[in-house]
Structure formats: C-alpha cells, structure tokens
C-alpha atoms as a PDB file:
ATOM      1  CA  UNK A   1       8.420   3.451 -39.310  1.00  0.00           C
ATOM      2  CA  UNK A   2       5.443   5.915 -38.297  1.00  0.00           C
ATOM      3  CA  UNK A   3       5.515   9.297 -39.582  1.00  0.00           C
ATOM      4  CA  UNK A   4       5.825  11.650 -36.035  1.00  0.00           C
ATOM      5  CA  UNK A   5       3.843  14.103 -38.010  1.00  0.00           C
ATOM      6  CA  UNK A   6       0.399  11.674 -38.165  1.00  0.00           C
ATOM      7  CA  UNK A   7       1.433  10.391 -34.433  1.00  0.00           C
ATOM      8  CA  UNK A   8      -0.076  14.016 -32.293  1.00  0.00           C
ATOM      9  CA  UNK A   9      -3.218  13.891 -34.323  1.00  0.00           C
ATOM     10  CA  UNK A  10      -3.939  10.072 -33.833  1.00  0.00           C
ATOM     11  CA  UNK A  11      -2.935  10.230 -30.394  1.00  0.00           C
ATOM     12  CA  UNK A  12      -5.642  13.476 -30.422  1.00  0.00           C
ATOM     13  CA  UNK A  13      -8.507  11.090 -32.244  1.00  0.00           C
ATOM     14  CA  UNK A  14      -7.391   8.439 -29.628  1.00  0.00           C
ATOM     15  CA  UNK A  15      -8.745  10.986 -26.577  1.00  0.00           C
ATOM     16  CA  UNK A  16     -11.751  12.269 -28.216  1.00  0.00           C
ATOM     17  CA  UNK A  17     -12.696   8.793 -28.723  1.00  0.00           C
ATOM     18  CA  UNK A  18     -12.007   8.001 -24.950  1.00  0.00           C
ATOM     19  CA  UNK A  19     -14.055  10.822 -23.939  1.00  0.00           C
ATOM     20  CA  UNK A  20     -16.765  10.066 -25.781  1.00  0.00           C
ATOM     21  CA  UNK A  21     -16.724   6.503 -23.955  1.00  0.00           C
ATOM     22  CA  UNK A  22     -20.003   6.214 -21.727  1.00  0.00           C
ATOM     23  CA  UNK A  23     -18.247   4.446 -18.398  1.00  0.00           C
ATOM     24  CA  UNK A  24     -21.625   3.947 -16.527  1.00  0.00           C
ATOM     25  CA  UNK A  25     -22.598   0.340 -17.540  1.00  0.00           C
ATOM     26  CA  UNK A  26     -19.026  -0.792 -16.226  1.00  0.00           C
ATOM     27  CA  UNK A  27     -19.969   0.656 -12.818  1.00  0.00           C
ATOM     28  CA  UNK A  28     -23.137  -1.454 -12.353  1.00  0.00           C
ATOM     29  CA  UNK A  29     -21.141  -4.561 -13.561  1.00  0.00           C
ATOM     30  CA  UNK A  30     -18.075  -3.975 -11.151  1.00  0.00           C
ATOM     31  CA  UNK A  31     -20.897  -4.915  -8.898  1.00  0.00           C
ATOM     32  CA  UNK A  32     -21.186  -8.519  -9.477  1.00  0.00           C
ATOM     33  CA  UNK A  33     -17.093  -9.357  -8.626  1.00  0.00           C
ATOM     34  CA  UNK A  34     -16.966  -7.268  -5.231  1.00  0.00           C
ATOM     35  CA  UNK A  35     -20.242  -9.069  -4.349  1.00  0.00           C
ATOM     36  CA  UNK A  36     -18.473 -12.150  -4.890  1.00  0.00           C
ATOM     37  CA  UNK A  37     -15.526 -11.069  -2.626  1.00  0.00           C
ATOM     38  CA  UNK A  38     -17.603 -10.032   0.098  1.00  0.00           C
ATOM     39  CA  UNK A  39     -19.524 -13.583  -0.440  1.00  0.00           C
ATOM     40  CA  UNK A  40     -16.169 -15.064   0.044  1.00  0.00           C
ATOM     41  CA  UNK A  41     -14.531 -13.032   2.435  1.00  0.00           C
ATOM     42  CA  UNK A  42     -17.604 -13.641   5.061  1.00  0.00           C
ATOM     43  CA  UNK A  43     -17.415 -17.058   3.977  1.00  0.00           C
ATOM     44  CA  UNK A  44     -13.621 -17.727   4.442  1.00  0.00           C
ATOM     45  CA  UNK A  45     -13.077 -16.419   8.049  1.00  0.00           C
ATOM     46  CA  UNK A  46      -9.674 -14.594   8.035  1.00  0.00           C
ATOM     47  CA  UNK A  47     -10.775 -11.293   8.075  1.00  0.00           C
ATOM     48  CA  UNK A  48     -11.276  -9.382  10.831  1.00  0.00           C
ATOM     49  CA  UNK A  49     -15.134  -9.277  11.945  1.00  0.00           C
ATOM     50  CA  UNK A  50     -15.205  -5.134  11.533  1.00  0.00           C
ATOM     51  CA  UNK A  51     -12.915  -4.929   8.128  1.00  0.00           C
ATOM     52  CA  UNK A  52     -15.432  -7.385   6.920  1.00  0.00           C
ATOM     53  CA  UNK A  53     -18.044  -4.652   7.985  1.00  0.00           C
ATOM     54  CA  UNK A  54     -16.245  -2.034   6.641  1.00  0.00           C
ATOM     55  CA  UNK A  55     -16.205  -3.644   3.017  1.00  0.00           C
ATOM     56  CA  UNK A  56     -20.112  -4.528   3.384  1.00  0.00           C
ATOM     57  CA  UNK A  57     -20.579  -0.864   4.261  1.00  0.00           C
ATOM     58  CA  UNK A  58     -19.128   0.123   0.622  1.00  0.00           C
ATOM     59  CA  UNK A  59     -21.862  -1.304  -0.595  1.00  0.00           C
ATOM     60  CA  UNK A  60     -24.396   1.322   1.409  1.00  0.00           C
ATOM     61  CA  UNK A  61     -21.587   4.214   0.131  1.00  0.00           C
ATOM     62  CA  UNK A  62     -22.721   3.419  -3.209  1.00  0.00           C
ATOM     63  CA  UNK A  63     -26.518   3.205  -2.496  1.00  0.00           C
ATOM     64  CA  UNK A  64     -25.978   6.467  -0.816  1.00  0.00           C
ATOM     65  CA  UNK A  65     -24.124   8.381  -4.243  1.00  0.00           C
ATOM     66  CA  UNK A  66     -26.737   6.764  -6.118  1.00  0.00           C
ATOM     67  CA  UNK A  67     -29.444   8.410  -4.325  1.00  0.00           C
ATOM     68  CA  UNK A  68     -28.148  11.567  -3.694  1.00  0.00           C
ATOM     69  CA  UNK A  69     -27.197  11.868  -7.696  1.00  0.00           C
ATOM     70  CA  UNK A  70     -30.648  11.276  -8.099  1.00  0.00           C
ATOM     71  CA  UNK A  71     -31.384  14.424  -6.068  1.00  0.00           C
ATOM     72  CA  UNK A  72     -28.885  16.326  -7.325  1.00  0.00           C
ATOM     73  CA  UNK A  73     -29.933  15.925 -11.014  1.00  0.00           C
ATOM     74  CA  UNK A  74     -34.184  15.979  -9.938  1.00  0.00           C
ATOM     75  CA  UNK A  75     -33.664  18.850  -7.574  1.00  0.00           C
ATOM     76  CA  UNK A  76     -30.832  20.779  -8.548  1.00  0.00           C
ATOM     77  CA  UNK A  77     -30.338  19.945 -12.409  1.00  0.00           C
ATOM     78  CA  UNK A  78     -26.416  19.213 -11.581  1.00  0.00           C
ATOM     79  CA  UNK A  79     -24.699  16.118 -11.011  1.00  0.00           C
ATOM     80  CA  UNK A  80     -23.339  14.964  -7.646  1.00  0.00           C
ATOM     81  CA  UNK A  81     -19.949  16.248  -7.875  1.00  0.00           C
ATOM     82  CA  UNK A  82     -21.244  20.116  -8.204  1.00  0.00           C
ATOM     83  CA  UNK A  83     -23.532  19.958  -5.309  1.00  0.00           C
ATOM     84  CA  UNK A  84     -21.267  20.041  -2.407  1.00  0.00           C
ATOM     85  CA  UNK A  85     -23.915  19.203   0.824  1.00  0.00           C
ATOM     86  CA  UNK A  86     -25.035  16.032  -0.919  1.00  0.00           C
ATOM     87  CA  UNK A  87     -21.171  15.556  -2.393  1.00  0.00           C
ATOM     88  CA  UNK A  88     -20.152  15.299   1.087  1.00  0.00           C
ATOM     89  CA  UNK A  89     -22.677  13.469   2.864  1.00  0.00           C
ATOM     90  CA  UNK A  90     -22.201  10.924   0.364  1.00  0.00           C
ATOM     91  CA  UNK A  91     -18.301  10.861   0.892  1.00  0.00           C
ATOM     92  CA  UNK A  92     -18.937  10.504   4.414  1.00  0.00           C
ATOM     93  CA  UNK A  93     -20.473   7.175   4.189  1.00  0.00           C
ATOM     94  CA  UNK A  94     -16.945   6.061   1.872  1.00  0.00           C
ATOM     95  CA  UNK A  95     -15.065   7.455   4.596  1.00  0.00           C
ATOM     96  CA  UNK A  96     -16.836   5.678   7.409  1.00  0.00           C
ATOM     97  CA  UNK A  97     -16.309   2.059   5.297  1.00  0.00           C
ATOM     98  CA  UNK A  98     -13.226   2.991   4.729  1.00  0.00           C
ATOM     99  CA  UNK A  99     -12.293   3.794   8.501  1.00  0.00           C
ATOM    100  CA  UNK A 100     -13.906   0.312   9.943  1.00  0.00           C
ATOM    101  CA  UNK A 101     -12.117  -1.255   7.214  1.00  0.00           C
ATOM    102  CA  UNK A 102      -8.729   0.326   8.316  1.00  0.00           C
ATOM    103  CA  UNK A 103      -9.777  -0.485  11.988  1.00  0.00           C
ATOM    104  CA  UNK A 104     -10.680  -4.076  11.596  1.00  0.00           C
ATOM    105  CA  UNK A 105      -7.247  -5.047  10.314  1.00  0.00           C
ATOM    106  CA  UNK A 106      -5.463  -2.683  12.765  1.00  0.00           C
ATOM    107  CA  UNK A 107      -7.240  -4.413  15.628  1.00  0.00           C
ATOM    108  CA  UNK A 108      -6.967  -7.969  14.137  1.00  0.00           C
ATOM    109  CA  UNK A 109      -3.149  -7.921  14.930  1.00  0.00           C
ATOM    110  CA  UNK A 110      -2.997  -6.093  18.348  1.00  0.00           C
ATOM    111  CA  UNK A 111      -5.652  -8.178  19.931  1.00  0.00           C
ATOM    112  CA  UNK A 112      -4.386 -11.439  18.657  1.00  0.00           C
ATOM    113  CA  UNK A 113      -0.853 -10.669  19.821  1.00  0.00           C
ATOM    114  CA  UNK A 114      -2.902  -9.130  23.404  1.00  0.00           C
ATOM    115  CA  UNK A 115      -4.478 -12.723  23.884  1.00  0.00           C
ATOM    116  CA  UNK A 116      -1.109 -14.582  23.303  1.00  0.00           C
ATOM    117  CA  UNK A 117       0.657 -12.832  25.562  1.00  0.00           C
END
C-alpha cells in the first residue's frame, strides 16, 4: 500500500510537470481531424446547409485569434487573453459560428416539418 505521506507531494510533482507541458503543437494538429469532419460533413448531406456554415466558419474564428495574438504580442507585448478589444473581436467571430451552427439545426427541423405539412 502507498504511504499517504509521499501521495500530496507526488500528486504536487504531477502538476508542476503538467504545467510545464507546452499545449501549442496539439492545437495545430487538432486541425487535421475537424478538417476531416467538415470534409465529410459537406460530403455526406445531412446537415443542415447553414450548421454546415457555421462549422466552416470555426475555421475563420481561429484564423482570426491567430492574427489578433499576433498583434497582441507585436503591438502590445501581451497575449490575446489580456488585451480585451482584440479578445473580443476575436470571440465574436466564435460566437457568430457558433450562432449559424445553432441556427442551421434549429431550422433543419421546423422547415422540414413546415414542408410536410
């Protein structure tokens, strides 16, 4: 059985080793699998024309952050998240993916069931 006495400071080497963990190259290769759902969701046909938009958009949300972290750090020696105009205008590109996503599958439903009917 483990001694409780070794398990804080383990547990303690454990999160000093996490934050040391550079997370940046796993952002670039998260790339490659949503490109492949967008390939497939465009290619499969059962999502609704302005969700598919909506998910396609993410992709200029990220182009957006990327930029304006590069003017953040080049213009105001801070990263994004401390520079609230560019923080924003950056969120609002998320948020308008994110709202033609949520309107694309509300729509789907209601204007099938309108053209039964």
């Amino acid at each position: 059985m483990a001694d409780p006495a070794l398990a804080p400071s383990a547990l303690s080497a454990a999160f000093t080793a996490l934050g040391a963990f550079d997370p940046a190259p796993l952002f670039g290769l998260s790339l490659f699998p949503y490109l492949a759902f967008l390939w497939w969701a465009w290619r499969c046909g059962r999502f609704p024309r302005l969700a598919l938009w909506g998910f396609s958009a993410t992709l200029l949300f990220v182009l957006v952050t990327i930029g304006a972290a590069l003017v953040a750090l080049r213009v105001y020696g801070q990263q994004l998240a401390d520079v609230d105009p560019l923080h924003g205008g950056a969120e609002a590109f998320l948020t308008l993916s994110n709202s033609l996503v949520l309107l694309g599958f509300w729509r789907g439903p209601l204007a099938k069931a309108m053209n039964k009917s």
